[in-house]
C-alpha atoms as a PDB file:
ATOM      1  CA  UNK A   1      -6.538 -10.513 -30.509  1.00  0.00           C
ATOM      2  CA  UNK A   2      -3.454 -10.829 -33.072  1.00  0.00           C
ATOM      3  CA  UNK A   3      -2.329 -13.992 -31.577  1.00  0.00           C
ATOM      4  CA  UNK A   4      -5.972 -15.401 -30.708  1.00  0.00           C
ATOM      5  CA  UNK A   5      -5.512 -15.250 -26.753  1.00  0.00           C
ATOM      6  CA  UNK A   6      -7.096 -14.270 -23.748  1.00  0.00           C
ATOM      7  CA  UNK A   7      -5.069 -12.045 -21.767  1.00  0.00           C
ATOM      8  CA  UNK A   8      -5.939  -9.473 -20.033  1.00  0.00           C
ATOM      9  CA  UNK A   9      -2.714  -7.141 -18.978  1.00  0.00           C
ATOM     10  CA  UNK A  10       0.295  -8.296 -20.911  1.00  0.00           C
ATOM     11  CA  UNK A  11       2.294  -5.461 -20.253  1.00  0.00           C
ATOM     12  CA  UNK A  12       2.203  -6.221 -16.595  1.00  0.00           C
ATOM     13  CA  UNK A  13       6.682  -6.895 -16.697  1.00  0.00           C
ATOM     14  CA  UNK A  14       5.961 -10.410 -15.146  1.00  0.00           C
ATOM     15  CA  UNK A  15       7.191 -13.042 -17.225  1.00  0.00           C
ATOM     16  CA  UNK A  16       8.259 -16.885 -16.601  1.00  0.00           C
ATOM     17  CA  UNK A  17       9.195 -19.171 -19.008  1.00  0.00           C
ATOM     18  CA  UNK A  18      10.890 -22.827 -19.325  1.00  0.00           C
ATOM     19  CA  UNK A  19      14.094 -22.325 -20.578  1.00  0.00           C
ATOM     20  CA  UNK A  20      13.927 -24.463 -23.666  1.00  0.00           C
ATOM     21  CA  UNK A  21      10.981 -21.758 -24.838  1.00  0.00           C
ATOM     22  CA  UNK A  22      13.217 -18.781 -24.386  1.00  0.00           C
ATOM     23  CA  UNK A  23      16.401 -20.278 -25.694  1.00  0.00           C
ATOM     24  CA  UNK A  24      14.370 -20.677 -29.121  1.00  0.00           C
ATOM     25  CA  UNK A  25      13.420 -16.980 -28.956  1.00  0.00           C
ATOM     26  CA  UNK A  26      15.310 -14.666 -30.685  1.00  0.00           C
ATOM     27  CA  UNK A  27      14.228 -11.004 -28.903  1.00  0.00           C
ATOM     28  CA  UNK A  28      15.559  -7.802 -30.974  1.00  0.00           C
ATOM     29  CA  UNK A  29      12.819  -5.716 -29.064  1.00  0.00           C
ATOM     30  CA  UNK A  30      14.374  -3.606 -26.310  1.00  0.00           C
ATOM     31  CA  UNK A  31      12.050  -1.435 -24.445  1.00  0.00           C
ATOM     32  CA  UNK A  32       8.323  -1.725 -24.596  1.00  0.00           C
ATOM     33  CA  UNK A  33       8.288  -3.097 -27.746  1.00  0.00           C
ATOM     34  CA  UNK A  34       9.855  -6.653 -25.425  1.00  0.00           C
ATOM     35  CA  UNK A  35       6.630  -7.916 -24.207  1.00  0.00           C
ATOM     36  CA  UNK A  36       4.349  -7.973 -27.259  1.00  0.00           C
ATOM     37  CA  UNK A  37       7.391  -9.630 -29.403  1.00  0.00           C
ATOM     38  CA  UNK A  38       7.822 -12.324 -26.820  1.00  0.00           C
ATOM     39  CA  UNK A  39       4.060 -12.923 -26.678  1.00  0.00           C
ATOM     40  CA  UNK A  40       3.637 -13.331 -30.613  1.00  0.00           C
ATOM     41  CA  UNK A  41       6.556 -15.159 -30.930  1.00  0.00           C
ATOM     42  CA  UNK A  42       5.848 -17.973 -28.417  1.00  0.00           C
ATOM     43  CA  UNK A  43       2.225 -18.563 -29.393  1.00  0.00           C
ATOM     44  CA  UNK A  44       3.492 -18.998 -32.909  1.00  0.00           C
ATOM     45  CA  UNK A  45       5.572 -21.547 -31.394  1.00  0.00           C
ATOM     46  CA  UNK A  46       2.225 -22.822 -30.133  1.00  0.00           C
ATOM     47  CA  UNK A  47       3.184 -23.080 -26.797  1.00  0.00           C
ATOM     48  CA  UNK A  48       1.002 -22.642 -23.855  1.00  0.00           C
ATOM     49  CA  UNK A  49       0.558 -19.256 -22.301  1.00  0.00           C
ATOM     50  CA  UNK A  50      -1.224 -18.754 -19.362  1.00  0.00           C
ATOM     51  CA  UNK A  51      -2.193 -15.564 -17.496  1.00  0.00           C
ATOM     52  CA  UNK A  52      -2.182 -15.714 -13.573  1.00  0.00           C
ATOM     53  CA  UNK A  53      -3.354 -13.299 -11.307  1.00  0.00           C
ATOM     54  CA  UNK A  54      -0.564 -10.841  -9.670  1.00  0.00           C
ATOM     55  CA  UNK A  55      -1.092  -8.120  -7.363  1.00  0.00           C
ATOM     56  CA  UNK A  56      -0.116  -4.896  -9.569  1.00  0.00           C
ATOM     57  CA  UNK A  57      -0.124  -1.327  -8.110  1.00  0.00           C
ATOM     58  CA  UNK A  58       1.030   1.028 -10.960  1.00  0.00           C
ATOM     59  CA  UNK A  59       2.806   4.015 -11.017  1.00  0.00           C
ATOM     60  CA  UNK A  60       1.556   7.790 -12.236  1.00  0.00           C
ATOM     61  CA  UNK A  61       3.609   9.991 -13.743  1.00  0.00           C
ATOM     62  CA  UNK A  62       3.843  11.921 -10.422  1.00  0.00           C
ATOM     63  CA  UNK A  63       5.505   8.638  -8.754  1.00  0.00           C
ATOM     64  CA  UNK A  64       7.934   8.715 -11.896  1.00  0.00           C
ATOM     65  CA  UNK A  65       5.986   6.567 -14.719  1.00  0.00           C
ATOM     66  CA  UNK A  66       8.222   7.525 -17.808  1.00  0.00           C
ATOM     67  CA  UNK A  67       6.282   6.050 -20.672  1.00  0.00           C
ATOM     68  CA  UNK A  68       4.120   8.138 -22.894  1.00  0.00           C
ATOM     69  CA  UNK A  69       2.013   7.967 -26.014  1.00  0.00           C
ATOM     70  CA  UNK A  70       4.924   6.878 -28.078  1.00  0.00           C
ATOM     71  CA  UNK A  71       5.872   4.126 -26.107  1.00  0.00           C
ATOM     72  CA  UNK A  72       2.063   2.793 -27.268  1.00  0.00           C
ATOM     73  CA  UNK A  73       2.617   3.515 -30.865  1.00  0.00           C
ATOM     74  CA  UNK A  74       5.369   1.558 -30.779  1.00  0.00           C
ATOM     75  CA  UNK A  75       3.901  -1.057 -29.003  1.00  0.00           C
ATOM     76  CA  UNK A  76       0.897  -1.437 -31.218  1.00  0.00           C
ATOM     77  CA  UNK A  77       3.726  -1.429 -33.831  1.00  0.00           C
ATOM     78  CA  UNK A  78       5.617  -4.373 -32.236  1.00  0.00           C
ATOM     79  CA  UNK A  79       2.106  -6.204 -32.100  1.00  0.00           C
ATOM     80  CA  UNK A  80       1.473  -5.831 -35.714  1.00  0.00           C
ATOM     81  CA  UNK A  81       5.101  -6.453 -36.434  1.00  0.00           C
ATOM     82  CA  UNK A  82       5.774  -9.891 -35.250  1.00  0.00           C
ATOM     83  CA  UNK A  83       2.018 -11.241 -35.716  1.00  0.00           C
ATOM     84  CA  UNK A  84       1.775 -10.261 -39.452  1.00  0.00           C
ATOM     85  CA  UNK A  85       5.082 -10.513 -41.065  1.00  0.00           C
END
C-alpha cells in the first residue's frame, strides 16, 4: 500500500535481485525491519518488483518461531520509515 504494489507476502525471506539494484541500496535495517526497507527503497528506485509463487510452510512457535508482536511494530515502523521520510 505505501509503495503502491501488489504483493501479497513480503516477509516471505526470499529475495533475488540484479546486482546493479542492490549495489545502489544502502540497507541499515538488520532484523525484520530488512525486508520492508529493501522493498521501499527499490520501488523508489522505480524498479520492477515482481512477486512469484514459492512453496512456504511456516513455523509456530512450538517448532521455534522467535518473532513476536514487537518484531511487527517495528516492522510497520520500518514501512512508514523509508516510504515517508
Amino acid at each position: 500500500m505505501a509503495t503502491n504494489l501488489n504483493l501479497t507476502n513480503m516477509e516471505a525471506c526470499h529475495k533475488m535481485s540484479r546486482r546493479e539494484i542492490l549495489q545502489k541500496v544502502r540497507s541499515e535495517e538488520k532484523r525484520f525491519g530488512f525486508e520492508p526497507e529493501i522493498v521501499a527503497k527499490t520501488a523508489q528506485m522505480k524498479a520492477r518488483i515482481y512477486e512469484v509463487a514459492i512453496s512456504y510452510h511456516g513455523r509456530t512457535y512450538a517448532d521455534g518461531k522467535k518473532t513476536t508482536w514487537r518484531d511487527d511494530v517495528h516492522a510497520l515502523w520500518c514501512i512508514l520509515r523509508y516510504n515517508f521520510s
